[in-house]
Protein backbone atom coordinates (compact mmCIF):
# COMPACT_ATOMS: atom_id res chain seq x y z
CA UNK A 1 0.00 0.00 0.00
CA UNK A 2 2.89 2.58 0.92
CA UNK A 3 4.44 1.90 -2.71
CA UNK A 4 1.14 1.93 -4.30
CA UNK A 5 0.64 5.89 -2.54
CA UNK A 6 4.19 6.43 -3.34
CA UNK A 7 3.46 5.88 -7.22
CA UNK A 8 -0.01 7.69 -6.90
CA UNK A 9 1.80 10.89 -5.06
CA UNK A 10 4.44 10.97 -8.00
CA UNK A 11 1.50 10.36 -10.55
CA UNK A 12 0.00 13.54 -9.06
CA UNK A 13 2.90 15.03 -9.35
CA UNK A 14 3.91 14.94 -12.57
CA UNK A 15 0.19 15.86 -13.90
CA UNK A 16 0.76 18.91 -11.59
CA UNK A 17 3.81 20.12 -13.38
CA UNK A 18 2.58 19.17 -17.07
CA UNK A 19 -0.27 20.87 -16.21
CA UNK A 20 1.22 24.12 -15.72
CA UNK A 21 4.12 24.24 -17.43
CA UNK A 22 4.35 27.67 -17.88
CA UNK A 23 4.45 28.93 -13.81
CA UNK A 24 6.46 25.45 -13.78
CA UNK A 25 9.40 26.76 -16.16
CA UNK A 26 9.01 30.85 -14.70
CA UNK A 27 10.27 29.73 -10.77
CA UNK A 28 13.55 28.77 -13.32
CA UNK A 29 13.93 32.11 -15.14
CA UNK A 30 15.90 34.79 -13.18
CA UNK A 31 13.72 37.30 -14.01
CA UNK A 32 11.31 35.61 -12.33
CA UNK A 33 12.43 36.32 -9.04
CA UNK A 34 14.26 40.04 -10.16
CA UNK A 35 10.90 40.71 -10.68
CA UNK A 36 9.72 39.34 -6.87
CA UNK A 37 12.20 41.68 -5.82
CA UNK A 38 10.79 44.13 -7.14
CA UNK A 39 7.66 43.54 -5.90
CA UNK A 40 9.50 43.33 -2.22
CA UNK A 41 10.68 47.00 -3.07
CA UNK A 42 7.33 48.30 -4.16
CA UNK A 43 5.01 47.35 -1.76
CA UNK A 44 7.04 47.47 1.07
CA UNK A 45 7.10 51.43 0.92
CA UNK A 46 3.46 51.62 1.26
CA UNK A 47 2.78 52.87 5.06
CA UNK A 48 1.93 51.09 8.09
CA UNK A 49 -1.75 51.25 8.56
CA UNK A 50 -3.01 51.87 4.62
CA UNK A 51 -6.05 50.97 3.42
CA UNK A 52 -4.70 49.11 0.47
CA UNK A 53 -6.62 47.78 -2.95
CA UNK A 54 -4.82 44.72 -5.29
CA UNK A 55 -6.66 45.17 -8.56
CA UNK A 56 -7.19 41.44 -10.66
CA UNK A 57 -6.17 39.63 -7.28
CA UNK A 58 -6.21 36.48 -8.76
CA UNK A 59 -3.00 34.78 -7.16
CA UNK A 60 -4.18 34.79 -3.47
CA UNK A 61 -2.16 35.91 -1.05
CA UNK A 62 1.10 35.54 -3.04
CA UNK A 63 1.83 39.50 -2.02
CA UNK A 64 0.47 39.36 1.26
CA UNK A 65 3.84 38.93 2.43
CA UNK A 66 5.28 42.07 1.05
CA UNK A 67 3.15 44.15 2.93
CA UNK A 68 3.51 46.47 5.84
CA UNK A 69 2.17 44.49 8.92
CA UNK A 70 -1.19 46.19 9.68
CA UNK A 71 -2.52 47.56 6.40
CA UNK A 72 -6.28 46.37 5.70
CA UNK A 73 -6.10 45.13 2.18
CA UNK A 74 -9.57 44.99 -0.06
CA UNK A 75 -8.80 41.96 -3.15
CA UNK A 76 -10.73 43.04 -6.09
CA UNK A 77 -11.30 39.91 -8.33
CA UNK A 78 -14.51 37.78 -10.12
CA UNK A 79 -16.82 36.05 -7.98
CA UNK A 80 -15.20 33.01 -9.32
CA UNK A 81 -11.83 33.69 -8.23
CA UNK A 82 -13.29 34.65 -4.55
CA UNK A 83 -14.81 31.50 -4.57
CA UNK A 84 -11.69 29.16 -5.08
CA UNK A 85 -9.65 31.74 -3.13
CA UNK A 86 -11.29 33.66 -0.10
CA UNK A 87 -10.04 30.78 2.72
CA UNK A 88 -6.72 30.35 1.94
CA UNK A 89 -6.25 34.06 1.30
CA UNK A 90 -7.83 35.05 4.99
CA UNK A 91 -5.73 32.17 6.37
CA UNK A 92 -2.51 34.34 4.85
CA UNK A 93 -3.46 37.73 5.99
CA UNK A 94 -4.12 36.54 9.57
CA UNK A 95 -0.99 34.98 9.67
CA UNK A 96 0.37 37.67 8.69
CA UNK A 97 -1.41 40.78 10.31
CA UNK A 98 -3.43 41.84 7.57
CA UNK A 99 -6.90 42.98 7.59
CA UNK A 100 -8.64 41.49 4.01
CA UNK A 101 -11.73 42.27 2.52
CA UNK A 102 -13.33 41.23 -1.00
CA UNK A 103 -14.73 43.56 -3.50
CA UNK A 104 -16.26 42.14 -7.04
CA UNK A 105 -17.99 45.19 -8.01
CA UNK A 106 -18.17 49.01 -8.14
CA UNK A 107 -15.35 50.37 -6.00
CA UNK A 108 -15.76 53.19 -3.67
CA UNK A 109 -13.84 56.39 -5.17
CA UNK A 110 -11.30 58.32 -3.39
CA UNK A 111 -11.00 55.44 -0.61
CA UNK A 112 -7.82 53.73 -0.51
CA UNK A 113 -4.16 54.89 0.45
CA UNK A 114 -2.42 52.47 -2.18
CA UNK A 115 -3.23 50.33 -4.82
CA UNK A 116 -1.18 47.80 -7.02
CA UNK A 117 -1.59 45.71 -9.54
CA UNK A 118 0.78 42.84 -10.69
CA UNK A 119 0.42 41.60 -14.21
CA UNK A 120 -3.33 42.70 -14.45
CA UNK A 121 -3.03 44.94 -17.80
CA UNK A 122 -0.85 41.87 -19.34
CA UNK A 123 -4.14 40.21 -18.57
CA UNK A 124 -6.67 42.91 -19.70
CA UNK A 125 -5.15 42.02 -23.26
CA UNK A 126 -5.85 44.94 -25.08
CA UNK A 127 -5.92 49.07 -24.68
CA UNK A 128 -9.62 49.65 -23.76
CA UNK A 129 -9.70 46.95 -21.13
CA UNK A 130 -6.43 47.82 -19.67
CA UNK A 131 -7.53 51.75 -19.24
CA UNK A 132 -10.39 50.88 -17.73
CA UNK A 133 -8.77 48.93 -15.50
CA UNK A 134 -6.20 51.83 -14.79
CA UNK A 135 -8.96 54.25 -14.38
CA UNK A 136 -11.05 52.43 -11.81
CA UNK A 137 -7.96 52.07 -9.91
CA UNK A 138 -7.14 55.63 -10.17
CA UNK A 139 -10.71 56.96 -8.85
CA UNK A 140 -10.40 54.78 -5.99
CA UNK A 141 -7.57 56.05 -4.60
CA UNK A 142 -7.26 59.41 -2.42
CA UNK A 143 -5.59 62.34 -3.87
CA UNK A 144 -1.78 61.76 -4.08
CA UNK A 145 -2.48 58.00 -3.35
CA UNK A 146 -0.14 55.76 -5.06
CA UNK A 147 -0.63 52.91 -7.72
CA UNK A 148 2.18 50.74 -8.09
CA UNK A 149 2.67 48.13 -11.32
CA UNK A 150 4.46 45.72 -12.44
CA UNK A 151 3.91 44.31 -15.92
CA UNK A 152 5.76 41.47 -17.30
CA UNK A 153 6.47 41.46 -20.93
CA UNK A 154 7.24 44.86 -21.66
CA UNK A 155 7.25 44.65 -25.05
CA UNK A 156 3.61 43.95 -25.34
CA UNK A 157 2.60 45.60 -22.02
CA UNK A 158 4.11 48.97 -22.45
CA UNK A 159 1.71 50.60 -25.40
CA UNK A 160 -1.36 49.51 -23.04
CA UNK A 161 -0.04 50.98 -20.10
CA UNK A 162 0.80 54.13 -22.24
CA UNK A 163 -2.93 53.97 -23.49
CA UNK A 164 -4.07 53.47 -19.59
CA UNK A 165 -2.07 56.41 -17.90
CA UNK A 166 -0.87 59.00 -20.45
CA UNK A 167 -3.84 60.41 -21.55
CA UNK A 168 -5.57 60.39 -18.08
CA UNK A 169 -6.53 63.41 -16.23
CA UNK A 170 -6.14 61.49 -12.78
CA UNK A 171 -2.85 60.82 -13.39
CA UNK A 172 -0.64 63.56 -11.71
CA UNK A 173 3.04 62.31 -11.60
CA UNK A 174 3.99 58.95 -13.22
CA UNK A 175 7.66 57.12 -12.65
CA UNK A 176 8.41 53.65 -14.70
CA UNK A 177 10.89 51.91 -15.93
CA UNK A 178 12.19 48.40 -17.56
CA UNK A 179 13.76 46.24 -15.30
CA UNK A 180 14.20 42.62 -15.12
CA UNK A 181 11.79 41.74 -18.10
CA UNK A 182 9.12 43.70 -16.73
CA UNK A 183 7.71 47.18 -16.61
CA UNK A 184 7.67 48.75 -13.21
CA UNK A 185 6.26 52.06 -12.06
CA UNK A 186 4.28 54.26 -9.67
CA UNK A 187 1.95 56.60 -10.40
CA UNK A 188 0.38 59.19 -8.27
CA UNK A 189 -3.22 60.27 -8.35
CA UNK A 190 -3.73 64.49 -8.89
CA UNK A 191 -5.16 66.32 -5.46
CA UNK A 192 -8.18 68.12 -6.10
CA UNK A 193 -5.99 71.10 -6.30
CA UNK A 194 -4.37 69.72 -8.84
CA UNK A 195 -7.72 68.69 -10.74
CA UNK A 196 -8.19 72.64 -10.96
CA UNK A 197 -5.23 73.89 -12.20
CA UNK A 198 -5.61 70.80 -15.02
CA UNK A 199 -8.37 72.97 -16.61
CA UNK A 200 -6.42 76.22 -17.25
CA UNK A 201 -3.11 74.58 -17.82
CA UNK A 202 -1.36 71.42 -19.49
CA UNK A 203 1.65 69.90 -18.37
CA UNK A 204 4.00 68.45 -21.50
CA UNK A 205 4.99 64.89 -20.85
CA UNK A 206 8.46 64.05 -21.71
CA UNK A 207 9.32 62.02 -25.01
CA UNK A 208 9.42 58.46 -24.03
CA UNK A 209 6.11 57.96 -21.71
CA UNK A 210 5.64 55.15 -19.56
CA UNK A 211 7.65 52.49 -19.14
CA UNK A 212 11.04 54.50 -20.35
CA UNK A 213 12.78 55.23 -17.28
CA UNK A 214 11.59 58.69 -17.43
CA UNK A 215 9.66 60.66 -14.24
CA UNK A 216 6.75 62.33 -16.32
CA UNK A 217 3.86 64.39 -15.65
CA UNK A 218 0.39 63.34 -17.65
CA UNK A 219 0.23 64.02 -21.64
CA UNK A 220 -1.41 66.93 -23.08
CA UNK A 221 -3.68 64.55 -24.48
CA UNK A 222 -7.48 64.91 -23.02
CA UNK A 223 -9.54 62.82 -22.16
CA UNK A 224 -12.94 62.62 -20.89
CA UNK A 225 -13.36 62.64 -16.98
CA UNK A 226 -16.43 60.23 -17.02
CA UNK A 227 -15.96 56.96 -15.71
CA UNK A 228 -15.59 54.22 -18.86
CA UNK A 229 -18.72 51.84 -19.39
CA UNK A 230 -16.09 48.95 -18.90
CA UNK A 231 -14.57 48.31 -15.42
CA UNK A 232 -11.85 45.77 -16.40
CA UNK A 233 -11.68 42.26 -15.69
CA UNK A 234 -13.74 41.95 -12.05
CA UNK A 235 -17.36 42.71 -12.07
């Protein structure tokens, strides 16, 4: 019987790894874990205490651990992925001193301290989805909250994050660069101040735009203020 469980557990196994081959073969690629370094670097600047937001939280508590010991963090995902996810994640954060919540819907605007999201415009696929991803993220942040991401792929993630952020009014200060195989940035929501002065006066962006290694204010492109009818991948 113990070789016959032996044999089944390797079985499993192996139908386990050919199943996903593709997060299989990434815990081998370097830039794998540059990249989880990065992630170390970026969340762990967000303040003790924030109300955080992960937009497309669809890999559980994977980033729980990068994150400041006392933050209350709100997943924003399908129903679907709550469904297969919500224990294990609330196992995580109370291991780990989180407060977590669940939102599949409308978010509340001008609510959260920080928000990030990790491979979620690679996922949105194309430039509408991914700015209305962007956008819904941006409202629900307070003014001068942050918005970190981190794209892999930059060749095919950097025009959507250029359509997301540099044509968008909310944006007020944007910093990204390539590193590791991956596009990496924050951006920083406009204060209502800001919001005011946007109306008489445009800032120029420098050449390059996101994703460049360059520190740039929004575009001089407009856009409208109204909320998009899409709101990305959760609903």
């Amino acid at each position: 019987r113990r070789k016959l469980n032996k044999k089944m557990r390797l079985a499993f196994g192996l139908v386990m790894f050919l199943s996903w081959p593709a997060l299989a073969f990434d815990f081998l690629k370097p830039s794998y874990w540059q990249q989880q370094s990065s992630a170390v670097k970026l969340l762990s600047s967000i303040p003790k205490g924030s109300k955080v937001l992960e937009i497309d939280a669809v890999e559980g508590g994977k980033y729980f651990y990068y994150i400041p010991f006392g933050c209350a963090v709100t997943q924003w995902l399908t129903p679907e992925e709550l469904q297969k996810q919500k224990g294990p994640v609330e196992l995580a954060a109370g291991k780990l001193g989180l407060v977590v919540d669940f939102a599949t819907g409308e978010l509340d605007e001008d609510y959260y301290d920080a928000a990030f999201c990790f491979g979620g415009v690679r996922r949105a696929g194309d430039e509408d989805k991914a700015a209305a991803l962007m956008d819904t993220a941006l409202r629900s942040l307070k003014g001068n909250g942050k918005l970190y991401f981190l794209e892999p792929g930059p060749d095919a993630v950097k025009p959507l994050l250029e359509a997301a952020l540099d044509s968008n009014d909310l944006v007020g200060d944007c910093v990204a660069s390539v590193e590791y195989d991956a596009c990496i940035g924050v951006v920083t929501k406009t204060t209502a101040a800001e919001k005011k002065t946007q109306k008489t006066t445009q800032q120029q962006a420098p050449p390059g735009g996101v994703g460049m290694g360059t520190s740039s204010s929004r575009s001089t492109t407009k856009r409208s203020s109204k909320p998009p009818k899409s709101r990305g991948r959760p609903q």
